[in-house]
C-alpha atoms as a PDB file:
ATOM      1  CA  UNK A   1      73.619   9.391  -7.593  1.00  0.00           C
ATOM      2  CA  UNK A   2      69.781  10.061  -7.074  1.00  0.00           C
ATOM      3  CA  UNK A   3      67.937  11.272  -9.440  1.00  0.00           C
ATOM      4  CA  UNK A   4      64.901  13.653  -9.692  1.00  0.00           C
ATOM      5  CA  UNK A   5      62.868  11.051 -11.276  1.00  0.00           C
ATOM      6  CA  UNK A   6      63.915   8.153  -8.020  1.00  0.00           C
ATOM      7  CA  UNK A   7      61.991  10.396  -5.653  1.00  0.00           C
ATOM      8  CA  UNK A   8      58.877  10.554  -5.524  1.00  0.00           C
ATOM      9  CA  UNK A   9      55.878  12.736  -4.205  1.00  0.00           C
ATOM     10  CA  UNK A  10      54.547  13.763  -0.726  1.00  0.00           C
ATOM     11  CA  UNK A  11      55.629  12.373   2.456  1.00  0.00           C
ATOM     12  CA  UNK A  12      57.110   9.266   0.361  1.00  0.00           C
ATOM     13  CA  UNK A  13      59.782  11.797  -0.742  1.00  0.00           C
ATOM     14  CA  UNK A  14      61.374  12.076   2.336  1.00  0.00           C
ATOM     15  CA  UNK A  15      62.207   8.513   2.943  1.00  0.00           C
ATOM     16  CA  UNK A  16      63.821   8.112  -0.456  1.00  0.00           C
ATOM     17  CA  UNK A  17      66.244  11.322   0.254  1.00  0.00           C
ATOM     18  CA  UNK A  18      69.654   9.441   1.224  1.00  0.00           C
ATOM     19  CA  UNK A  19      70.729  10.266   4.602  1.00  0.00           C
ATOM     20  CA  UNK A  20      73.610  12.511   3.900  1.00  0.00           C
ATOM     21  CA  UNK A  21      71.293  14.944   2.415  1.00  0.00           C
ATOM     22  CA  UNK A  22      68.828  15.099   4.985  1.00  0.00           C
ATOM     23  CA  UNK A  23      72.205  16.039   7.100  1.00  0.00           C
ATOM     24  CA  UNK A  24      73.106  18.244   5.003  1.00  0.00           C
ATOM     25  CA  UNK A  25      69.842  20.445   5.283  1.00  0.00           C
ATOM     26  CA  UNK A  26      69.398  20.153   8.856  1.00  0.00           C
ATOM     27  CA  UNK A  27      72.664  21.524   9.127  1.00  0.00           C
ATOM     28  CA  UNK A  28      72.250  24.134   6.884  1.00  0.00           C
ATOM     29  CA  UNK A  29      69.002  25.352   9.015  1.00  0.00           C
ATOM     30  CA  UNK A  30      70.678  24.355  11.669  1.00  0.00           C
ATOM     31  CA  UNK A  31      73.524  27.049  10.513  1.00  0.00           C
ATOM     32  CA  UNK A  32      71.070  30.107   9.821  1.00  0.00           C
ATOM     33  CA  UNK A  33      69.280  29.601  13.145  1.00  0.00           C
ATOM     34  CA  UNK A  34      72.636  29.788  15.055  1.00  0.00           C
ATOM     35  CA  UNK A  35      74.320  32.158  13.106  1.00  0.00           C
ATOM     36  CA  UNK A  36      72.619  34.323  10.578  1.00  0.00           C
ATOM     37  CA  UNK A  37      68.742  34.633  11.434  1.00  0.00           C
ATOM     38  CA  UNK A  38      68.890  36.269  15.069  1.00  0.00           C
ATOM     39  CA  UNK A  39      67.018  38.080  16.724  1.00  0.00           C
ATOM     40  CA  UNK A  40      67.540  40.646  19.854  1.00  0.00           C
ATOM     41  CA  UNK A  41      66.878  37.619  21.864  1.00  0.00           C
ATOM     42  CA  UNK A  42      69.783  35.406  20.697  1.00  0.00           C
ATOM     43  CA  UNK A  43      72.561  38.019  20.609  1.00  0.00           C
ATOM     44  CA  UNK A  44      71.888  40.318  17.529  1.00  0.00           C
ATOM     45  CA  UNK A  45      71.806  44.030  17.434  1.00  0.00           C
ATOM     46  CA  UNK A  46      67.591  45.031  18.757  1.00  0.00           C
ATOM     47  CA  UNK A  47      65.898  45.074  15.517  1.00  0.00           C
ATOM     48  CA  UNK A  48      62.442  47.663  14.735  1.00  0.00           C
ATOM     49  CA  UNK A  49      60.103  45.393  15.621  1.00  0.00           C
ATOM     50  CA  UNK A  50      60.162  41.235  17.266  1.00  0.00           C
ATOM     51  CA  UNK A  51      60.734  39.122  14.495  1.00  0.00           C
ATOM     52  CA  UNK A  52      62.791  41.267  12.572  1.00  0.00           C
ATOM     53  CA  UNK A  53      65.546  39.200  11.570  1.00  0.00           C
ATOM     54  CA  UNK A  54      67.595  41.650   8.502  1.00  0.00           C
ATOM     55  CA  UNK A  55      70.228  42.297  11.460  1.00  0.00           C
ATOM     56  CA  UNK A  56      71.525  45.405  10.033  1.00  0.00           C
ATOM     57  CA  UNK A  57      71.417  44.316   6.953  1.00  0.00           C
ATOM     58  CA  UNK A  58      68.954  43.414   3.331  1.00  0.00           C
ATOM     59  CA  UNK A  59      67.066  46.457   3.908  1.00  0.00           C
ATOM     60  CA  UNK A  60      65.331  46.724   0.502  1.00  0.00           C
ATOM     61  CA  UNK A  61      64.039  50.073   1.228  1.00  0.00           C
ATOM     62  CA  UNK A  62      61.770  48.526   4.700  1.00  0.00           C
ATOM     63  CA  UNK A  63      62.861  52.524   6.083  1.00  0.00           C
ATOM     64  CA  UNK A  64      61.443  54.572   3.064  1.00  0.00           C
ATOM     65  CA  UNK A  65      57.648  53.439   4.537  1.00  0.00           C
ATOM     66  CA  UNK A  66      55.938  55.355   7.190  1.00  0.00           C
ATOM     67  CA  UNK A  67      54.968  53.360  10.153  1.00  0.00           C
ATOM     68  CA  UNK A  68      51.133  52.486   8.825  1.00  0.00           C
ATOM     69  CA  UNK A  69      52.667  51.391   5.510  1.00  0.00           C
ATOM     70  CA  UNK A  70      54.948  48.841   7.907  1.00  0.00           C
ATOM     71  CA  UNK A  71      51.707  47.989   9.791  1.00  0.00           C
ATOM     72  CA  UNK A  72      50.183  46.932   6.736  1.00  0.00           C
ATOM     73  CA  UNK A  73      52.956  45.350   5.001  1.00  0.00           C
ATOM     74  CA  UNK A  74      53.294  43.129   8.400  1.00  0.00           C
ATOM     75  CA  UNK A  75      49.889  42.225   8.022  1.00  0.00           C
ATOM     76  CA  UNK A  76      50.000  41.156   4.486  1.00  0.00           C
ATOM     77  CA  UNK A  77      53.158  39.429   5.187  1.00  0.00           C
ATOM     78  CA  UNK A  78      51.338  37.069   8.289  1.00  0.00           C
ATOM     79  CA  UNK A  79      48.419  36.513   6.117  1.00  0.00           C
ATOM     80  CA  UNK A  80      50.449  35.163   3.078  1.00  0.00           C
ATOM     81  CA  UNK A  81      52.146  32.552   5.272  1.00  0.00           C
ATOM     82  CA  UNK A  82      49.181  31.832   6.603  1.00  0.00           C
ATOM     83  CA  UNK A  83      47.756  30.916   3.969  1.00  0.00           C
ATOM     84  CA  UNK A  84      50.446  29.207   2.599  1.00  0.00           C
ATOM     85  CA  UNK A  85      50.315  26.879   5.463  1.00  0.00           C
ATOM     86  CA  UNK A  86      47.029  26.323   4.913  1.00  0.00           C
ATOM     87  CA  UNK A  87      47.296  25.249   0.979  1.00  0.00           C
ATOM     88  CA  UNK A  88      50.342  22.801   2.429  1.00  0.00           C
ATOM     89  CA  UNK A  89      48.263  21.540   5.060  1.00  0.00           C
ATOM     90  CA  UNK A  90      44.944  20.544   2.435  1.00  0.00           C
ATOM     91  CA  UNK A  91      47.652  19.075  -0.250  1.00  0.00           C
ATOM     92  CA  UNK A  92      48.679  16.815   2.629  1.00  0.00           C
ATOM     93  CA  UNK A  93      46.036  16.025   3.887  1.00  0.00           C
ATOM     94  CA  UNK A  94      44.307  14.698   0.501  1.00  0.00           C
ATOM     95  CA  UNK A  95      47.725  12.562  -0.127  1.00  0.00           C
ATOM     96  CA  UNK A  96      46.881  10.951   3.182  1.00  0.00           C
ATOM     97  CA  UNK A  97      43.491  10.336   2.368  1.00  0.00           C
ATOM     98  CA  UNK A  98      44.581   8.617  -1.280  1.00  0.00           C
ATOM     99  CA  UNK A  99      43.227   9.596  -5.185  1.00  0.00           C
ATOM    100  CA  UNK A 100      44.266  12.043  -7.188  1.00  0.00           C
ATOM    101  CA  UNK A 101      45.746  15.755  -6.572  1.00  0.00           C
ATOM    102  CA  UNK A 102      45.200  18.254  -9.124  1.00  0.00           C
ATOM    103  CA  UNK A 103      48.857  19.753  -8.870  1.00  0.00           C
ATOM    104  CA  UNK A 104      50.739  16.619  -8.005  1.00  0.00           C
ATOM    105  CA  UNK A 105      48.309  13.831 -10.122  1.00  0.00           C
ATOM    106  CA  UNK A 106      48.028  10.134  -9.037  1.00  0.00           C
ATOM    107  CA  UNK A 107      49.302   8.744  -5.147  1.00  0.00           C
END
């Protein structure tokens, strides 16, 4: 089988992944899209607010907060992926450019 240490880091780790696996995550997003992560718009029950996606269900208490504490829980929410994008989009852009990362080491 493959091993953790046969693949290796950044956009190099993609091509080693056999083939079978990449099929098997593309059809396991493929799956949630369809099936489990809808909105209004594809079928589901009309949620709170566009984007909600909990369809009825994995509330973890989002109703005990008034609607300012939603606001701002939105807001934090946009801003973390946000910047998580943007810490995914430096690391790969220094692997294209070549050296050393601090949190991966040597290209």
């Amino acid at each position: 089988g493959t091993s953790f240490e046969s693949i290796r880091n950044g956009w190099a780790a993609v091509q080693a992944i056999p083939e079978s696996g990449l099929l098997q995550m593309l059809a396991f997003v493929g799956f949630l899209e369809g099936f489990v992560m809808l909105d209004s718009a594809n079928g589901a029950e009309p949620g709170e607010f566009v984007g909600d996606l909990r369809n009825g269900s994995l509330d973890f208490g989002w109703d005990t907060f008034d609607e300012e504490q939603q606001d701002f829980k939105r807001g934090v929410e946009l801003n973390n992926g946000r910047a998580a994008m943007l810490g995914l989009l430096g690391l790969m852009v220094h692997e294209q450019l070549g050296g050393e990362l601090p949190i991966v080491g040597p290209m």
